[in-house]
PDB file of N, CA and C in Angstrom:
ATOM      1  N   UNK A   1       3.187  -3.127   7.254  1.00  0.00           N
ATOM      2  CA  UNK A   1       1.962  -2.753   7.938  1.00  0.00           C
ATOM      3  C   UNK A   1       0.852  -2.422   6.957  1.00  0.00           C
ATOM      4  N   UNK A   2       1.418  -2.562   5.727  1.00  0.00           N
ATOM      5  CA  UNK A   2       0.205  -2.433   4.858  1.00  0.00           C
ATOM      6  C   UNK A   2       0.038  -1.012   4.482  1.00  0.00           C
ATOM      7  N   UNK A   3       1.016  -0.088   4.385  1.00  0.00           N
ATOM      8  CA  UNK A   3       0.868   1.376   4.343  1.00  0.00           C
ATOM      9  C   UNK A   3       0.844   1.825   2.739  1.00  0.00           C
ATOM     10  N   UNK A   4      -0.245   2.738   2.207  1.00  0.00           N
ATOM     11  CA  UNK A   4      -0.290   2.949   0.917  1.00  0.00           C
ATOM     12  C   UNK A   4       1.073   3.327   0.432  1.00  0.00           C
ATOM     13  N   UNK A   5       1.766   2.984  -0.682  1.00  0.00           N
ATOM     14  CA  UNK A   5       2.918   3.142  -1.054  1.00  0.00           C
ATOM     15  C   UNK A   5       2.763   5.025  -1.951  1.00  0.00           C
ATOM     16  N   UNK A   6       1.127   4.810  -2.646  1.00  0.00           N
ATOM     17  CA  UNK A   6       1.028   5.429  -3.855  1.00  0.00           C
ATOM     18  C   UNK A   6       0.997   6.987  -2.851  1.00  0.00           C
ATOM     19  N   UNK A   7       1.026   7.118  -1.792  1.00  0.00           N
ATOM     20  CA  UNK A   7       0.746   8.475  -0.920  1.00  0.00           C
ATOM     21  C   UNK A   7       2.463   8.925  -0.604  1.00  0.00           C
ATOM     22  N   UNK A   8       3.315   7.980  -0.888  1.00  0.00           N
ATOM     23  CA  UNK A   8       4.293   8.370  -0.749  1.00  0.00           C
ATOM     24  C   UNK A   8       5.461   9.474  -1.398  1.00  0.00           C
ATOM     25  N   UNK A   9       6.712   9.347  -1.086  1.00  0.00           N
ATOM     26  CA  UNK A   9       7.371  10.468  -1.945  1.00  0.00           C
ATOM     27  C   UNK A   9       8.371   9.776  -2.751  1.00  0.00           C
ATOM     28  N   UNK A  10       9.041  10.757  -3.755  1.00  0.00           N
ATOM     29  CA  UNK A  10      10.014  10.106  -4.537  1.00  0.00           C
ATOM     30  C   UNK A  10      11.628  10.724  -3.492  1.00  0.00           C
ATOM     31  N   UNK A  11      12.400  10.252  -2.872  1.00  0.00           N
ATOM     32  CA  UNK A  11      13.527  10.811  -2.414  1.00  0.00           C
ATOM     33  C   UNK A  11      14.738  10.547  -2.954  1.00  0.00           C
ATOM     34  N   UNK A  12      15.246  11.318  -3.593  1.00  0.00           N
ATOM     35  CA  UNK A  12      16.848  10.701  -4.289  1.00  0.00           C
ATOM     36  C   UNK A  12      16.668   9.530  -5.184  1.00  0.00           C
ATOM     37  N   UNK A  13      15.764   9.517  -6.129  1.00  0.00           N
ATOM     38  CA  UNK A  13      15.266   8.480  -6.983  1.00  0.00           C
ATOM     39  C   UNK A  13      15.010   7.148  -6.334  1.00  0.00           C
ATOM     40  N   UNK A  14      14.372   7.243  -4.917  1.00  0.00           N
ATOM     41  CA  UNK A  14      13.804   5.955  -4.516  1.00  0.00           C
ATOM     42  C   UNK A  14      12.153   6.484  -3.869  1.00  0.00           C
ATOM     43  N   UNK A  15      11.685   5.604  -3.801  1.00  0.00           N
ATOM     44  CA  UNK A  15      10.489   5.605  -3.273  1.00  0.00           C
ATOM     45  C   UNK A  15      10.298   5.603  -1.406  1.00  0.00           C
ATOM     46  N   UNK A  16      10.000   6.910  -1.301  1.00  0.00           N
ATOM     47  CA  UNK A  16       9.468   7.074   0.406  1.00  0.00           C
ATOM     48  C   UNK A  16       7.846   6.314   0.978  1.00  0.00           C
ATOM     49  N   UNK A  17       8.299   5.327   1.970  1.00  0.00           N
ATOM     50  CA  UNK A  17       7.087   5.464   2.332  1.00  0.00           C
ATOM     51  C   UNK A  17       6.244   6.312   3.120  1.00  0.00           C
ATOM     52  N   UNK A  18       5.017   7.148   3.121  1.00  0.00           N
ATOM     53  CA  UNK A  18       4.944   8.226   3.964  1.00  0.00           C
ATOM     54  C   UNK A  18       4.745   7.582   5.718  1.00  0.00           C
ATOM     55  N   UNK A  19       4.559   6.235   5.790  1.00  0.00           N
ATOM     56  CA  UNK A  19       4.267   5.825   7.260  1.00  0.00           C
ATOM     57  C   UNK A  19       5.396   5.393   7.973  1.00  0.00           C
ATOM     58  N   UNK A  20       6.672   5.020   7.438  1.00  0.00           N
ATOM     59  CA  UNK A  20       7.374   5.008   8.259  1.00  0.00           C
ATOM     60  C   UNK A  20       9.211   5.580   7.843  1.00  0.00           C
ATOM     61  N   UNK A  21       8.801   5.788   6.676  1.00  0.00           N
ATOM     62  CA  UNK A  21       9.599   6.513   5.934  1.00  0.00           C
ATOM     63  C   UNK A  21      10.908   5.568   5.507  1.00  0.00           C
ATOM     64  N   UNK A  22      10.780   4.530   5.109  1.00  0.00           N
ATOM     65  CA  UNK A  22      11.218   2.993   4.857  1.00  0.00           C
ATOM     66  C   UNK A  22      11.345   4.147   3.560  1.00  0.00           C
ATOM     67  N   UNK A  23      12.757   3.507   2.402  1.00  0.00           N
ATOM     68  CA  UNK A  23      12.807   3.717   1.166  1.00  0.00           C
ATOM     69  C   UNK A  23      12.968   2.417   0.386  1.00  0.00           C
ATOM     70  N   UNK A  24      12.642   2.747  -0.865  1.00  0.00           N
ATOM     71  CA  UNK A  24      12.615   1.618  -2.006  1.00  0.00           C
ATOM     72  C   UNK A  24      13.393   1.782  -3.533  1.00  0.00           C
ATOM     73  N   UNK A  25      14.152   1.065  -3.456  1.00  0.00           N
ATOM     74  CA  UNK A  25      14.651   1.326  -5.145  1.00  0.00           C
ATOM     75  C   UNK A  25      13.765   0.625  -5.775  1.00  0.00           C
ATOM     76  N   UNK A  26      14.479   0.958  -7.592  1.00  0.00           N
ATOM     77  CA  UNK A  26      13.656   0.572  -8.384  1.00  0.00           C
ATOM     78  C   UNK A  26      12.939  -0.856  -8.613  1.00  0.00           C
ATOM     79  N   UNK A  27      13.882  -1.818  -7.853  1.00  0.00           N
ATOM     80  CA  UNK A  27      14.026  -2.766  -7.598  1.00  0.00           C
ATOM     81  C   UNK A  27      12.945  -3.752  -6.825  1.00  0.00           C
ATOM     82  N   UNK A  28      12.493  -2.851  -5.658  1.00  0.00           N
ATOM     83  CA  UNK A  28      11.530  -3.177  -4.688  1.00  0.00           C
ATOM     84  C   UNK A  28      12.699  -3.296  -3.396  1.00  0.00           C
ATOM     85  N   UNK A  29      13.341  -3.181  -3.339  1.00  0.00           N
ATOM     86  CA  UNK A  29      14.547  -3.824  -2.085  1.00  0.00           C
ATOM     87  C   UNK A  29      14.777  -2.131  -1.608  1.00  0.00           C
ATOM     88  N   UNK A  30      14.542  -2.480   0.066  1.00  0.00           N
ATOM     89  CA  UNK A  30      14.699  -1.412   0.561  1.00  0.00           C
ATOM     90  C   UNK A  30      16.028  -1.081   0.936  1.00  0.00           C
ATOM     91  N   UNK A  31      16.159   0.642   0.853  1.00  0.00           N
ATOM     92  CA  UNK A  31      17.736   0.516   0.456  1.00  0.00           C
ATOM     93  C   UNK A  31      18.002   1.876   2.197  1.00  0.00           C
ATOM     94  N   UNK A  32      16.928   2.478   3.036  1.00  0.00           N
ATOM     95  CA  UNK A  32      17.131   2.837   4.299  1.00  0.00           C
ATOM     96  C   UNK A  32      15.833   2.883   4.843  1.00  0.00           C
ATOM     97  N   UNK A  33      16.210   2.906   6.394  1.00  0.00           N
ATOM     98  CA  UNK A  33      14.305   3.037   6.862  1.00  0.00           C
ATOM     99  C   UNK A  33      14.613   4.565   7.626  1.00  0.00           C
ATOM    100  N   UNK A  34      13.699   5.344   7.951  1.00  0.00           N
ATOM    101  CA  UNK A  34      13.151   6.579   8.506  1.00  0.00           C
ATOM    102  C   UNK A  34      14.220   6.602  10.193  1.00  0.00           C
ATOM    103  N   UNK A  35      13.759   5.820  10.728  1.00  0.00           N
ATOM    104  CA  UNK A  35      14.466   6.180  11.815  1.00  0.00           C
ATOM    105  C   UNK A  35      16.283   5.913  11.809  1.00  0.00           C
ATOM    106  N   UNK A  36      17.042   5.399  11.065  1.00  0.00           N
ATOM    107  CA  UNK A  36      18.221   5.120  10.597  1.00  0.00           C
ATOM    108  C   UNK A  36      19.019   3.843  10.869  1.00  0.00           C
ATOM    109  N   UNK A  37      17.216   2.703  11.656  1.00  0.00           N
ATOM    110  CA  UNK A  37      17.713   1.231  11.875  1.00  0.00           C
ATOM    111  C   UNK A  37      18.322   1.023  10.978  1.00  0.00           C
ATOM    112  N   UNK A  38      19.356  -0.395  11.319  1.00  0.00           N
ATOM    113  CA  UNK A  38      19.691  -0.896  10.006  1.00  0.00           C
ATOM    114  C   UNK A  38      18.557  -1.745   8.699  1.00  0.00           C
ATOM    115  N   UNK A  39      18.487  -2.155   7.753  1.00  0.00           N
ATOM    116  CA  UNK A  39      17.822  -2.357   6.877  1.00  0.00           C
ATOM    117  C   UNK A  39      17.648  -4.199   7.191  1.00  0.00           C
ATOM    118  N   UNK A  40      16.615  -4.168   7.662  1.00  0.00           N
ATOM    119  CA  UNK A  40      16.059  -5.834   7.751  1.00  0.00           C
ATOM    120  C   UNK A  40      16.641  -6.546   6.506  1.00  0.00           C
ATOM    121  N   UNK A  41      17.622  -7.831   6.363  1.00  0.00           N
ATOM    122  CA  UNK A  41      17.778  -8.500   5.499  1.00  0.00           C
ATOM    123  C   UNK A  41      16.254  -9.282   4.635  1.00  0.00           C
ATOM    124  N   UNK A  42      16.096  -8.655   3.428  1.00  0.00           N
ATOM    125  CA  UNK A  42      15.294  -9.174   3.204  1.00  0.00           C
ATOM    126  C   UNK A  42      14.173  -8.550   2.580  1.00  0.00           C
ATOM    127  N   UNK A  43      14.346  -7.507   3.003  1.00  0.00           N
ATOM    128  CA  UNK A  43      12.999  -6.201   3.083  1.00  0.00           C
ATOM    129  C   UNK A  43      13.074  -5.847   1.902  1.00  0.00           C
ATOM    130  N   UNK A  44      11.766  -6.141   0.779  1.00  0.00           N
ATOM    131  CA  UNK A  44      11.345  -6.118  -0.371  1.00  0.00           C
ATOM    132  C   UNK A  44      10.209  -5.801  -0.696  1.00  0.00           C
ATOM    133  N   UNK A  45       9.826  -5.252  -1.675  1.00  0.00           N
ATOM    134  CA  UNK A  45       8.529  -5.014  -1.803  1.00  0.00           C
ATOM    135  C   UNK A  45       8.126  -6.527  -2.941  1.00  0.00           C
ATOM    136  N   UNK A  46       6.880  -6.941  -2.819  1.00  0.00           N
ATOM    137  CA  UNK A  46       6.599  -7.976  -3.564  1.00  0.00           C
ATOM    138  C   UNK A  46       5.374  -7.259  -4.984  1.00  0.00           C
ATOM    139  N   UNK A  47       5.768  -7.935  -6.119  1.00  0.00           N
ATOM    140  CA  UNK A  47       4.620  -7.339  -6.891  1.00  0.00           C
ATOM    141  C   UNK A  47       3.356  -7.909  -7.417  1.00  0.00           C
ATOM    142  N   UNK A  48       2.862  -7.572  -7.099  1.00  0.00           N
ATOM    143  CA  UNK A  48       1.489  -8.597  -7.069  1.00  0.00           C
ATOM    144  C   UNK A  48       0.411  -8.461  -8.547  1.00  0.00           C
ATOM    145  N   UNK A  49       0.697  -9.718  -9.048  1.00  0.00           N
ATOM    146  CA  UNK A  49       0.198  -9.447 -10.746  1.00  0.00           C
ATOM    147  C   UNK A  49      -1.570  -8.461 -10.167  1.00  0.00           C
ATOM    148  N   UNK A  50      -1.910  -7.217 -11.230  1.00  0.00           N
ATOM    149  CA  UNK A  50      -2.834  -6.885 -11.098  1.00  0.00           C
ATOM    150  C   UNK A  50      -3.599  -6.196 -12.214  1.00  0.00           C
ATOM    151  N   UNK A  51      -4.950  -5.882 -11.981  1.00  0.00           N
ATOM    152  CA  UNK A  51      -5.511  -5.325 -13.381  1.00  0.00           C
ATOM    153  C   UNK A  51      -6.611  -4.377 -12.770  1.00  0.00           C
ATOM    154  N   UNK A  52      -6.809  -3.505 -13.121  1.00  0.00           N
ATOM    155  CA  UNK A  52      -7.414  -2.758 -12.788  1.00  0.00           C
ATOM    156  C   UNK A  52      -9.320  -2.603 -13.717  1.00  0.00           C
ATOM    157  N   UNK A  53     -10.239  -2.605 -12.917  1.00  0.00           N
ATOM    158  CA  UNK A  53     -11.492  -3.250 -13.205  1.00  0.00           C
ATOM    159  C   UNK A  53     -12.710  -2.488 -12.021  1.00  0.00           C
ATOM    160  N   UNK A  54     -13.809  -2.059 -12.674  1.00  0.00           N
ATOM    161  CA  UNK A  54     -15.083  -1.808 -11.850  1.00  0.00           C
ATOM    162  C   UNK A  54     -14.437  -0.753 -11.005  1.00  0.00           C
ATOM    163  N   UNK A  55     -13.349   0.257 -11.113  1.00  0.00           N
ATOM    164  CA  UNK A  55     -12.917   1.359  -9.917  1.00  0.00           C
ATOM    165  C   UNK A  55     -11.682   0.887  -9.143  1.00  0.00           C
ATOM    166  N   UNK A  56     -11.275  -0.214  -9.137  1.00  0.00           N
ATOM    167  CA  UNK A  56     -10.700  -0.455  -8.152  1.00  0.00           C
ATOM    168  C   UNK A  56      -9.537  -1.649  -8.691  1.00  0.00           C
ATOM    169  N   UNK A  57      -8.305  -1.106  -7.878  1.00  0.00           N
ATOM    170  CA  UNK A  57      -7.094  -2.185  -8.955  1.00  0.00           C
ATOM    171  C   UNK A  57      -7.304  -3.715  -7.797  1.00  0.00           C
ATOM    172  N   UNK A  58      -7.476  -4.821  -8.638  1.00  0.00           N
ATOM    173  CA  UNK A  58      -7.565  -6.089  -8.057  1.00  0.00           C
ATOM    174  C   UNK A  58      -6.264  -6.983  -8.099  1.00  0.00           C
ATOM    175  N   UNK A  59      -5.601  -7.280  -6.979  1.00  0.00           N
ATOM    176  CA  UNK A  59      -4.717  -7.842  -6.833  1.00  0.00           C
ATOM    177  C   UNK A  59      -4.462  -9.715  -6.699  1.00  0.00           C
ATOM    178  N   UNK A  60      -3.524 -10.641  -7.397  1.00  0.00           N
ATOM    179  CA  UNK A  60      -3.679 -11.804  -7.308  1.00  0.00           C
ATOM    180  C   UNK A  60      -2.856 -12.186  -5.916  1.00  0.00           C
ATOM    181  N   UNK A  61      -3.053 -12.450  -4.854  1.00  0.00           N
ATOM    182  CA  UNK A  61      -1.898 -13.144  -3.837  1.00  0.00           C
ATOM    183  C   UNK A  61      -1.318 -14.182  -4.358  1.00  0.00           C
ATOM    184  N   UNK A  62      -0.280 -13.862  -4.828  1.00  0.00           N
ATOM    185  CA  UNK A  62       0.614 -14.965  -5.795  1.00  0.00           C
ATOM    186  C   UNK A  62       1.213 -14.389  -7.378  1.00  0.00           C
ATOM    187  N   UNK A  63       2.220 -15.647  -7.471  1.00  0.00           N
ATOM    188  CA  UNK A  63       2.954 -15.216  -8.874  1.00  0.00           C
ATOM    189  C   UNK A  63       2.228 -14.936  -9.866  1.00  0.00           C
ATOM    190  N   UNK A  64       0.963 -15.738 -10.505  1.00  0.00           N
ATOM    191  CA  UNK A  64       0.158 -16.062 -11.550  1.00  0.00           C
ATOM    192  C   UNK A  64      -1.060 -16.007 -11.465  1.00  0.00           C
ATOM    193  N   UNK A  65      -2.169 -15.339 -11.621  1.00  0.00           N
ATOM    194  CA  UNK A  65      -3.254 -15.771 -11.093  1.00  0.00           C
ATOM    195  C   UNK A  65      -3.612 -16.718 -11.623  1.00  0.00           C
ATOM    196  N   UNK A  66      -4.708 -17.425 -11.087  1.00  0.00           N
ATOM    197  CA  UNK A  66      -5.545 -18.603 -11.171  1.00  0.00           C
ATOM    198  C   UNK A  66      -6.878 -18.783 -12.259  1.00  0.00           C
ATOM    199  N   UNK A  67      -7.311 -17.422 -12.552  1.00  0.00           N
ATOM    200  CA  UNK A  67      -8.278 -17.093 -13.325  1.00  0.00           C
ATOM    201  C   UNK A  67      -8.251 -15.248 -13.901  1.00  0.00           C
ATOM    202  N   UNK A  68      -9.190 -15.039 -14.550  1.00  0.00           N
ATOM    203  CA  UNK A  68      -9.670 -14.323 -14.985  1.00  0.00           C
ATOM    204  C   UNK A  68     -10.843 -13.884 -14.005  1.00  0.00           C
ATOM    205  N   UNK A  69     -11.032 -12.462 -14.153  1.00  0.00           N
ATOM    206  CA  UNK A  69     -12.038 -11.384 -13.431  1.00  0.00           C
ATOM    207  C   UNK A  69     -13.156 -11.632 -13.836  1.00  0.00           C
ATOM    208  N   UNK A  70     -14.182 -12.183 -13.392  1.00  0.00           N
ATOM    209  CA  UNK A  70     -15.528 -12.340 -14.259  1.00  0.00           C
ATOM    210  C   UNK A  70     -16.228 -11.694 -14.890  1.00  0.00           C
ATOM    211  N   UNK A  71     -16.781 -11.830 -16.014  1.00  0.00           N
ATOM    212  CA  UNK A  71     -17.728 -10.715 -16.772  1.00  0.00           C
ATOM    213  C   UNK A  71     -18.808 -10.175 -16.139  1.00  0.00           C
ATOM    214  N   UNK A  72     -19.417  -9.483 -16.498  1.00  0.00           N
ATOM    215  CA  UNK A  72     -20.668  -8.806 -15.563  1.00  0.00           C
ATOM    216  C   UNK A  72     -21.687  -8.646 -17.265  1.00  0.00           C
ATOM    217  N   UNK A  73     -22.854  -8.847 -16.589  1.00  0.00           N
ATOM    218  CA  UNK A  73     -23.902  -8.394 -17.666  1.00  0.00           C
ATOM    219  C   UNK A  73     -24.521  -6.655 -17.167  1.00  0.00           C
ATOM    220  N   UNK A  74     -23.456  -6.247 -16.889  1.00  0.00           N
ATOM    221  CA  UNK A  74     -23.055  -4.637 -16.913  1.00  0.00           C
ATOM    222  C   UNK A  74     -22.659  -3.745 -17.726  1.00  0.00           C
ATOM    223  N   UNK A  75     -22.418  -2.418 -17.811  1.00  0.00           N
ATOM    224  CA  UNK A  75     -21.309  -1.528 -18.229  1.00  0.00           C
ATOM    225  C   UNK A  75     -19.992  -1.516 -17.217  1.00  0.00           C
ATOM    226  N   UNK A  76     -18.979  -1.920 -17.635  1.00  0.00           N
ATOM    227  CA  UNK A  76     -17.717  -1.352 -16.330  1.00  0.00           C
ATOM    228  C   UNK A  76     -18.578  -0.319 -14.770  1.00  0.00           C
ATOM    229  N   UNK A  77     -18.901   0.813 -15.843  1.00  0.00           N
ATOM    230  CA  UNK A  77     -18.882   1.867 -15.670  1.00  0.00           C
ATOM    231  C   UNK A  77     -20.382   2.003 -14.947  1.00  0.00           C
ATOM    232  N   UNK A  78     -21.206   1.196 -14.471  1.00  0.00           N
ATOM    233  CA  UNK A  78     -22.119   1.129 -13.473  1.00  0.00           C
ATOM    234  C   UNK A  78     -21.961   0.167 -12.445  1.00  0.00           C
ATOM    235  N   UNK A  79     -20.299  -0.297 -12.539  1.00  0.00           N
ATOM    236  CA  UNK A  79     -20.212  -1.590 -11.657  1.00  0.00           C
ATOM    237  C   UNK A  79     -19.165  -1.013 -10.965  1.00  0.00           C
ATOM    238  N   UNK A  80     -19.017   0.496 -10.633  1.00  0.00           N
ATOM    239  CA  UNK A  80     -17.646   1.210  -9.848  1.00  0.00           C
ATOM    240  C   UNK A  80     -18.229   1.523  -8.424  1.00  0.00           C
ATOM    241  N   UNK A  81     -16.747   0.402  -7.907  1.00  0.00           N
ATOM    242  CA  UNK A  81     -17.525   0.868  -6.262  1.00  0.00           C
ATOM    243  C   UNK A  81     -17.401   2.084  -5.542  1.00  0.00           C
ATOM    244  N   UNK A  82     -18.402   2.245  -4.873  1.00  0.00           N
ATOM    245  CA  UNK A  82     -18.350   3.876  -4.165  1.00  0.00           C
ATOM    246  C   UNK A  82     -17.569   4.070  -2.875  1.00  0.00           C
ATOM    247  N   UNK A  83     -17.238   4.866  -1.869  1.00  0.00           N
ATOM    248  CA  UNK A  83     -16.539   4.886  -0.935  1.00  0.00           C
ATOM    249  C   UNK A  83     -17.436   5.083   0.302  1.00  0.00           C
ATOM    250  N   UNK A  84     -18.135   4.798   1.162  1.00  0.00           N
ATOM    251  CA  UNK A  84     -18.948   5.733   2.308  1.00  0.00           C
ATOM    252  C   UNK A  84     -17.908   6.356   3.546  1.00  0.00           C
ATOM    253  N   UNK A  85     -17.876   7.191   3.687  1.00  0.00           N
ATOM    254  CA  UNK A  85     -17.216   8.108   5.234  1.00  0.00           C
ATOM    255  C   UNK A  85     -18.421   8.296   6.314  1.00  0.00           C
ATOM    256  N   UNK A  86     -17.755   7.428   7.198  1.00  0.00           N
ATOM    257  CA  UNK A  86     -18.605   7.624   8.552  1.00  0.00           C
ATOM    258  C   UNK A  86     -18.075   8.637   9.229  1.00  0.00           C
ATOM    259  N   UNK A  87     -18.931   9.486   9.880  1.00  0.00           N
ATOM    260  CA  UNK A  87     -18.614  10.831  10.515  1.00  0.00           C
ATOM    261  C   UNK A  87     -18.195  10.659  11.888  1.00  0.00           C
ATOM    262  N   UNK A  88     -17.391   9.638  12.473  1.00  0.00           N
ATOM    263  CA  UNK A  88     -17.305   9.215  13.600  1.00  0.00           C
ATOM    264  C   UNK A  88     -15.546   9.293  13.634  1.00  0.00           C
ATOM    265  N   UNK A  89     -15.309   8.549  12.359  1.00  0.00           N
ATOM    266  CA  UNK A  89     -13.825   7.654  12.215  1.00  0.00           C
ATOM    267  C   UNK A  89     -13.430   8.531  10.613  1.00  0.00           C
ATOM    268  N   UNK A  90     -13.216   9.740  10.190  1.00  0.00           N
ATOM    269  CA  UNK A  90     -12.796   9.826   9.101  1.00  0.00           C
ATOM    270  C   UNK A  90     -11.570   9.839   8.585  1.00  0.00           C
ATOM    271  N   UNK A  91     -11.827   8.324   8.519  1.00  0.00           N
ATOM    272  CA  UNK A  91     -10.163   7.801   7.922  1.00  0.00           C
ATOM    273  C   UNK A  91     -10.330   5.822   7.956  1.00  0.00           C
ATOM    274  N   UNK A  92      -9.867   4.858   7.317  1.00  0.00           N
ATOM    275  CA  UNK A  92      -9.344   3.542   7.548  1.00  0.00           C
ATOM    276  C   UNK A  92      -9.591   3.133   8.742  1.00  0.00           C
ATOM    277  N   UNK A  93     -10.678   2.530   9.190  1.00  0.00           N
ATOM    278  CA  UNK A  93      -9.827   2.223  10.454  1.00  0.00           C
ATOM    279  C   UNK A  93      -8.589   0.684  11.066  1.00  0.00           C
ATOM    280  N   UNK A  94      -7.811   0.803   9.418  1.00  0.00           N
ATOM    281  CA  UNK A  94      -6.182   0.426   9.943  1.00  0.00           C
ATOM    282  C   UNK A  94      -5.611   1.097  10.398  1.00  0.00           C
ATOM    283  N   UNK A  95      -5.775   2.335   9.845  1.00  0.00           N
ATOM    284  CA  UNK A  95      -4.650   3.196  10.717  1.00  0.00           C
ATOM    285  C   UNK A  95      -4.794   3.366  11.594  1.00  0.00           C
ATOM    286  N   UNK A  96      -5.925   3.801  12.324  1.00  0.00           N
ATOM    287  CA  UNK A  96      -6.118   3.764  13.646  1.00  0.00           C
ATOM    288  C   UNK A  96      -5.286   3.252  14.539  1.00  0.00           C
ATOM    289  N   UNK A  97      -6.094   1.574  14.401  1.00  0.00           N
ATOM    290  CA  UNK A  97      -5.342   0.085  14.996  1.00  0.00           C
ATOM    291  C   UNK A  97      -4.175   0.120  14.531  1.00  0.00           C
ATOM    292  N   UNK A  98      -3.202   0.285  13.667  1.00  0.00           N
ATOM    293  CA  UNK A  98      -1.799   0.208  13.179  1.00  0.00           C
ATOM    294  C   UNK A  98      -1.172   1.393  14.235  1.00  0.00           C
ATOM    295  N   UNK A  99      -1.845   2.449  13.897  1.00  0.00           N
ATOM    296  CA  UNK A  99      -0.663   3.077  14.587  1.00  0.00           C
ATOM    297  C   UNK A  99      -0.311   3.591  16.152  1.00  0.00           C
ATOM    298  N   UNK A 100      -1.623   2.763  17.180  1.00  0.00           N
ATOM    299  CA  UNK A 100      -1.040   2.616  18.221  1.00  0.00           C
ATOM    300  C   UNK A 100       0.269   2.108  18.963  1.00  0.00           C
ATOM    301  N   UNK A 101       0.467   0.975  18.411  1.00  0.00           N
ATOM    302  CA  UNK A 101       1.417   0.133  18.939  1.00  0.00           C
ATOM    303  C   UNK A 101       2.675   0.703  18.431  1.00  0.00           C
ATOM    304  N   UNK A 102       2.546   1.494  17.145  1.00  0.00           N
ATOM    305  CA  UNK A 102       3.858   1.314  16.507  1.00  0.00           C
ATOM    306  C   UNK A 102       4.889   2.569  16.455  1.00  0.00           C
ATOM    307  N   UNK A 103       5.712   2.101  17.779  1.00  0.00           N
ATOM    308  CA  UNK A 103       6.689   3.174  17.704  1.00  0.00           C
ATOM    309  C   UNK A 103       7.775   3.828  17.018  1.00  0.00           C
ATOM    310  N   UNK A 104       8.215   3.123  15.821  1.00  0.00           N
ATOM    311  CA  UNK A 104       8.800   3.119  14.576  1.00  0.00           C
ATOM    312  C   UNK A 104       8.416   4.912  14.097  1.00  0.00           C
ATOM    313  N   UNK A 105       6.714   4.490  13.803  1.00  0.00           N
ATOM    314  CA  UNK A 105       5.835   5.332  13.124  1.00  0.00           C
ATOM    315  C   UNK A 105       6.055   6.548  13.851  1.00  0.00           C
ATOM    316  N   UNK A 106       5.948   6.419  15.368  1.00  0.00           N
ATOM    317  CA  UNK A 106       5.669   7.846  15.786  1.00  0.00           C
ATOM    318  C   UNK A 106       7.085   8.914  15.928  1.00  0.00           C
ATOM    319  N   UNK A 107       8.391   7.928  16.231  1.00  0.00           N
ATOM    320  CA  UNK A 107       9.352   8.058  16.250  1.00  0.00           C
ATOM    321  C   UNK A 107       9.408   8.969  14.757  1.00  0.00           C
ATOM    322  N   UNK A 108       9.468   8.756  13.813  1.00  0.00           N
ATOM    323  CA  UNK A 108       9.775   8.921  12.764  1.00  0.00           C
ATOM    324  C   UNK A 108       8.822  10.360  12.067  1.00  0.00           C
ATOM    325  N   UNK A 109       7.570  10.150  11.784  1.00  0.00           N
ATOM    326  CA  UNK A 109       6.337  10.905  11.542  1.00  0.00           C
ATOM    327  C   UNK A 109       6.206  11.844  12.284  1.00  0.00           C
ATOM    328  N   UNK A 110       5.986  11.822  14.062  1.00  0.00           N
ATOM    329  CA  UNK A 110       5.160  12.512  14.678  1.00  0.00           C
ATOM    330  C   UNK A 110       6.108  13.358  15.468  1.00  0.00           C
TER     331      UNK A 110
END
């Protein structure tokens, strides 16, 4: 569902996710999920070559990327993007939309 990994916990030397409480070895291969389903054959985390640039880590969809990050006739360091919070929705609004439907989440979390 796309849930930040980095907000998560460390449990018994694996990685918790905080949204549905899915765990991860070192490996990326999930080794239990939160509610005590059995473990989807398959269920991996994928690692996505990345570099971190202008504020924000940039990810390749795929094994290799294709190119290089383009130069800027900048400093890094005036090319960092900012965040805005609308006072309506303060928060993603994935989560929002994600976590209606998903009874996994509430089961587990709420």
């Amino acid at each position: 569902m796309g849930a930040d990994l980095s907000v998560g916990d460390m449990v018994d030397g694996t990685l918790r996710c905080a949204y549905h409480y899915w765990r991860f070895d070192g490996g990326g291969a999930c080794v239990a999920t939160g509610s005590g389903d059995p473990v989807p054959r398959g269920a991996q985390l994928y690692r996505f070559p990345t570099v971190e640039r202008y504020g924000l880590i940039w990810a390749f969809n795929g094994n290799e990327p294709l190119f290089d990050l383009p130069d800027m006739p900048f400093p890094d360091e005036d090319l960092v993007l900012g965040i805005e919070v609308y006072p309506l929705i303060d928060m993603d609004p994935w989560i929002l939309l994600c976590q209606a439907p998903d009874v996994q989440h509430h089961r587990v979390v709420h």
